[in-house]
N, C-alpha and C. Protein backbone atom coordinates (compact mmCIF):
# COMPACT_ATOMS: atom_id res chain seq x y z
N UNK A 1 -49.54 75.90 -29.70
CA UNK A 1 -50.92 76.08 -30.12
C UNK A 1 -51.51 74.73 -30.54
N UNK A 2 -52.79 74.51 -30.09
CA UNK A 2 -53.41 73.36 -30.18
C UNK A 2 -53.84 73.05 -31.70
N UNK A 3 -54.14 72.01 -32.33
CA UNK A 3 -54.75 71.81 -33.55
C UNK A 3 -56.14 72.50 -33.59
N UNK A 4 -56.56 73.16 -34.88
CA UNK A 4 -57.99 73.58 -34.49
C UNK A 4 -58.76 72.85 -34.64
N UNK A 5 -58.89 71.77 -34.94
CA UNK A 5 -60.02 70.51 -34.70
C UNK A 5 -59.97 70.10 -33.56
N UNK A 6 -59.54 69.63 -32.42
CA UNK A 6 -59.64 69.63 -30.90
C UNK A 6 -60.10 70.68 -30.44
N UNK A 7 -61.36 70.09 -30.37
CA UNK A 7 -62.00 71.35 -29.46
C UNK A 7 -63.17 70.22 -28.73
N UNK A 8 -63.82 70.94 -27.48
CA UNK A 8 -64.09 69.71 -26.86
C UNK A 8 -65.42 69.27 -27.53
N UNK A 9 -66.05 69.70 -28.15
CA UNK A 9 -67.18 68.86 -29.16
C UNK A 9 -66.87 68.11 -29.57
N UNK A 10 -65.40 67.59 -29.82
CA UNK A 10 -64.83 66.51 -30.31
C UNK A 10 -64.87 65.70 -29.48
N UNK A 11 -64.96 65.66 -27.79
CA UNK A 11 -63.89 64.34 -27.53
C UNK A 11 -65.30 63.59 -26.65
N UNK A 12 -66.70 63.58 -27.46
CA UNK A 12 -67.46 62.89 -27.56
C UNK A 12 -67.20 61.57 -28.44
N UNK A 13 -66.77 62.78 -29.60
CA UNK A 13 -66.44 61.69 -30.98
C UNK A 13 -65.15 60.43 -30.53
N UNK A 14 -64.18 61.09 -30.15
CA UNK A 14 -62.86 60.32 -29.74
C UNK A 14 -63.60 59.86 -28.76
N UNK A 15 -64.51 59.32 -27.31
CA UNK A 15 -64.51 58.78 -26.97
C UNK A 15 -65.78 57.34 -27.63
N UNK A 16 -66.30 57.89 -28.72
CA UNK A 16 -66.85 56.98 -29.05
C UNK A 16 -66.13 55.86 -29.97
N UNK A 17 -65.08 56.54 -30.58
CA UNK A 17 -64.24 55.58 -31.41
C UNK A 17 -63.18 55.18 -30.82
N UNK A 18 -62.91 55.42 -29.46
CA UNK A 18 -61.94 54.77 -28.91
C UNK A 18 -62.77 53.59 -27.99
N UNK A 19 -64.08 53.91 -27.67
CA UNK A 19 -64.72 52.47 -26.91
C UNK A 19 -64.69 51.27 -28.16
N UNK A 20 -64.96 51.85 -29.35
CA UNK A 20 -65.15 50.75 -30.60
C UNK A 20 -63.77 49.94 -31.08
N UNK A 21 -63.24 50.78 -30.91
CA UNK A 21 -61.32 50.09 -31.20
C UNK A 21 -61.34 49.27 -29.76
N UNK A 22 -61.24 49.69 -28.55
CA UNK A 22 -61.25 49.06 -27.94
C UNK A 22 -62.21 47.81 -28.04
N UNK A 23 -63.23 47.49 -28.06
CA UNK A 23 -64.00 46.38 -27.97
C UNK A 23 -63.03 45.49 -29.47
N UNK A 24 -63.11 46.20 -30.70
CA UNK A 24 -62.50 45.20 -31.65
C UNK A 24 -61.62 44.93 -31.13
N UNK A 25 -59.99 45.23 -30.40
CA UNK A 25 -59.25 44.72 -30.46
C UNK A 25 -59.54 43.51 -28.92
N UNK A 26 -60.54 43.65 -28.44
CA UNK A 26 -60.34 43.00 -27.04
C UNK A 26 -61.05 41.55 -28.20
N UNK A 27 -61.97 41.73 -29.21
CA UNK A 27 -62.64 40.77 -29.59
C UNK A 27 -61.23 39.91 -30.46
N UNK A 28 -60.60 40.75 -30.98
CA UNK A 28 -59.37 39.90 -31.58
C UNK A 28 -58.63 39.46 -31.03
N UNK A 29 -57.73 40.14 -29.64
CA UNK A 29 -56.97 39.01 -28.32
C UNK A 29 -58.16 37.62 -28.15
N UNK A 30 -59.48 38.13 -27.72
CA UNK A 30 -60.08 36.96 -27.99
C UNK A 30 -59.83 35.61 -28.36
N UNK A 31 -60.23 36.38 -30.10
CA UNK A 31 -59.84 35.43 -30.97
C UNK A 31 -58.72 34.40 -30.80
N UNK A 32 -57.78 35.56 -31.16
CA UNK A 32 -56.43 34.60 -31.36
C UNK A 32 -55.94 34.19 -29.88
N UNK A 33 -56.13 34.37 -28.87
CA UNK A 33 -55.77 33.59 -27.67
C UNK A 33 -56.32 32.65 -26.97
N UNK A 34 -57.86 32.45 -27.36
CA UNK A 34 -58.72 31.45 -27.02
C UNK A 34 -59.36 30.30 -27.82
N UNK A 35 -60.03 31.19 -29.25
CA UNK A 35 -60.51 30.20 -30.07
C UNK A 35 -59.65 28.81 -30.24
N UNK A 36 -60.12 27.90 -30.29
CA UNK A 36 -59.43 26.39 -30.46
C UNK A 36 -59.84 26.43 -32.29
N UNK A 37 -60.19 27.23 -33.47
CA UNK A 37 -59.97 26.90 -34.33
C UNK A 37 -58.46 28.16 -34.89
N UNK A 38 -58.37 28.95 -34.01
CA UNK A 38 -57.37 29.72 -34.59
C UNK A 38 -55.48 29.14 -34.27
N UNK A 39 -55.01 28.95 -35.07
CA UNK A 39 -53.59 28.34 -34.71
C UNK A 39 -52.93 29.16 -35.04
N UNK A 40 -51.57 30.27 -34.44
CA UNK A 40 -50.87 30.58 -34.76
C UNK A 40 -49.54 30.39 -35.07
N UNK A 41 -49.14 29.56 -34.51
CA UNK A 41 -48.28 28.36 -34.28
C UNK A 41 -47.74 27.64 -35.43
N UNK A 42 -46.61 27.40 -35.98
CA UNK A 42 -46.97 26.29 -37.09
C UNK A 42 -47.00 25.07 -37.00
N UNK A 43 -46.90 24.72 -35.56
CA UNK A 43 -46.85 23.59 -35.23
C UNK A 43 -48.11 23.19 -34.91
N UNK A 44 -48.85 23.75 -34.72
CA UNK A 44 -50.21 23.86 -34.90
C UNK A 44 -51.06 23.65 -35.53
N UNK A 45 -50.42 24.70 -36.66
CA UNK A 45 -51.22 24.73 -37.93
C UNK A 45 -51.22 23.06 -38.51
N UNK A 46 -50.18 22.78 -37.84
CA UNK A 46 -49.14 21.27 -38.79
C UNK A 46 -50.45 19.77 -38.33
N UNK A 47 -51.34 20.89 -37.22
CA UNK A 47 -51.67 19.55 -36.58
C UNK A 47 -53.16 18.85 -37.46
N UNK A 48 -53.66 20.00 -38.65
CA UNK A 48 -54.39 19.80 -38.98
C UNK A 48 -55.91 19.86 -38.08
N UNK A 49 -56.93 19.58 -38.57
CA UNK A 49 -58.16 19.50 -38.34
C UNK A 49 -58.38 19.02 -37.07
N UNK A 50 -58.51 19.42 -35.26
CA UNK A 50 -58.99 18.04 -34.84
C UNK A 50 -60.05 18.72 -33.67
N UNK A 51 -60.66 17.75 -33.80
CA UNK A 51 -62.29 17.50 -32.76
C UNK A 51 -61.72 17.47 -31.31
N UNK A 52 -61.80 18.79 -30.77
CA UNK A 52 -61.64 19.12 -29.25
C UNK A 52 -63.24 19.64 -29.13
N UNK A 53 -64.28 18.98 -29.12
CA UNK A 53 -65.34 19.60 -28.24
C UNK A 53 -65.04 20.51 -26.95
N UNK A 54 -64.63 19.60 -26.15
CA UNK A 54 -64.84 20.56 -25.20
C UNK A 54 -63.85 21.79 -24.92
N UNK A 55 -62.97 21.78 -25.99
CA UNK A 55 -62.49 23.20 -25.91
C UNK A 55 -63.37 23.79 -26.64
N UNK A 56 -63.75 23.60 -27.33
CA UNK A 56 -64.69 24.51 -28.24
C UNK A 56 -66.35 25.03 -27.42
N UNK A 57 -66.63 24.39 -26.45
CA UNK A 57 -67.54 24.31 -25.58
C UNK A 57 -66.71 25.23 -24.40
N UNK A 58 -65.85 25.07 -24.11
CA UNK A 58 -65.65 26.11 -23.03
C UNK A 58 -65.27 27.87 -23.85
N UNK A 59 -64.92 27.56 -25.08
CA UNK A 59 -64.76 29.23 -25.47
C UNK A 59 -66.68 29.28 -25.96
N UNK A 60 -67.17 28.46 -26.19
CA UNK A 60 -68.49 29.27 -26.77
C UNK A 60 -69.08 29.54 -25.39
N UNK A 61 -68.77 28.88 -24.12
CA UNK A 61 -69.50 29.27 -23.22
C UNK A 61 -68.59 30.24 -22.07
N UNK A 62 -68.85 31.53 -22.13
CA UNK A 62 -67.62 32.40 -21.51
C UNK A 62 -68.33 32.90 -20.69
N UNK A 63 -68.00 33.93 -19.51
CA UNK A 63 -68.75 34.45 -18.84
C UNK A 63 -69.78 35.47 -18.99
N UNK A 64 -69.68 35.84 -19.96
CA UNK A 64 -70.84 37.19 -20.06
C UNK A 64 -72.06 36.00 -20.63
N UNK A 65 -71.49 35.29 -21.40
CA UNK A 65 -72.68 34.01 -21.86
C UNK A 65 -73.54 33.85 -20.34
N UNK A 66 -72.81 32.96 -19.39
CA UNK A 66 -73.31 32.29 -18.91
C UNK A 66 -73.66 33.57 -17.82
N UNK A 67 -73.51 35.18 -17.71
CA UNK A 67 -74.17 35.32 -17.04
C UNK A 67 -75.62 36.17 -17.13
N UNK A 68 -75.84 36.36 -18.30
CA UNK A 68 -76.50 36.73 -19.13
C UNK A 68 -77.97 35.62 -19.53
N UNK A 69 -77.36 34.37 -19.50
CA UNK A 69 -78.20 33.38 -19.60
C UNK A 69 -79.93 33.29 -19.09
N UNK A 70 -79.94 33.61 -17.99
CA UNK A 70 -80.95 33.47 -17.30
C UNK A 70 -81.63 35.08 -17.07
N UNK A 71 -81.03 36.12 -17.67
CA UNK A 71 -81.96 37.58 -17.48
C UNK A 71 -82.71 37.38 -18.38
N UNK A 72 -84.07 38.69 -18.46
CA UNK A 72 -84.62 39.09 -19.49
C UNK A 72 -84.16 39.64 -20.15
N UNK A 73 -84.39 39.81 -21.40
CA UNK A 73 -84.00 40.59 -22.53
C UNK A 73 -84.33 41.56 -22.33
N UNK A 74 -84.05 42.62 -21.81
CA UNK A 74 -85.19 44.54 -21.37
C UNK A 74 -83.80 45.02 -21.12
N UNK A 75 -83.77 45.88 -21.24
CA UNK A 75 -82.89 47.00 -21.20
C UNK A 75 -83.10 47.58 -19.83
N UNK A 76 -84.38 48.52 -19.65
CA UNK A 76 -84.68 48.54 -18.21
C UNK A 76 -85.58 47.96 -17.85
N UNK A 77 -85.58 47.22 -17.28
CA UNK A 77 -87.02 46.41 -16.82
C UNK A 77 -87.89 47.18 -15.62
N UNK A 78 -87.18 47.79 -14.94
CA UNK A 78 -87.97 48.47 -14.05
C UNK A 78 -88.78 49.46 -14.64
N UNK A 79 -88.43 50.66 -15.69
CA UNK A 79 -89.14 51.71 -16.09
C UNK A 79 -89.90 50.84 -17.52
N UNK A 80 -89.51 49.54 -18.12
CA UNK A 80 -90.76 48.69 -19.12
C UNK A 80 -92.18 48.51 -17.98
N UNK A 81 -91.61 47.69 -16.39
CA UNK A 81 -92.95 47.32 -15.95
C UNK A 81 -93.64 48.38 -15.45
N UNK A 82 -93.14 49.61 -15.17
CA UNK A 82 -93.63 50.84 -14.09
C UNK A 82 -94.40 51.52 -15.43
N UNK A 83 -94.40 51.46 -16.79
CA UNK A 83 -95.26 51.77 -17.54
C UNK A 83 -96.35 50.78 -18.01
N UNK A 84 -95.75 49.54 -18.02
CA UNK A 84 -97.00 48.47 -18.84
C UNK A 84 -97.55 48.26 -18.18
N UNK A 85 -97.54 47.55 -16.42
CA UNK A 85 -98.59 46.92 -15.29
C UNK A 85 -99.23 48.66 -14.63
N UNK A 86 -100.37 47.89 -15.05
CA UNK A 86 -101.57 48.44 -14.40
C UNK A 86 -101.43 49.00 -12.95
N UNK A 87 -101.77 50.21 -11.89
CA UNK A 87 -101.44 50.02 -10.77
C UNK A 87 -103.26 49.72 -10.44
């Protein structure tokens, strides 16, 4: 016999908190596998403070950055202009 809280009105809920866990933990592999200020390492850690621009320039510039760059900000742009322009 199933739990009586699973029922499928629920697995709206479970899929909304499993997209959110998912995104945090993809933002924390992130973190700790790319950022150039995160060291896990202690040899790392050992290395102290140092000025890698352009690592730090290639994680601030990632792909959703750069492809995102050049759209509009609209959500839908087709159903914003098919209401605002005049026919």
């Amino acid at each position: 016999m199933a739990s009586r809280w699973i029922r499928p009105e629920v697995y709206p809920l479970f899929a909304a908190t499993g997209v959110a866990v998912g995104i945090c933990a993809m933002q924390l592999v992130r973190n700790i596998t790319g950022n150039p200020e995160v060291r896990v390492t202690k040899e790392n850690r050992a290395a102290g403070i140092l000025d890698n621009f352009e690592e730090g320039e290639k994680y601030r510039e990632n792909a959703v950055r750069k492809f995102v760059r050049n759209k509009k900000p609209q959500i839908m742009p087709s159903i914003n202009n098919f209401f605002s322009e005049p026919n």
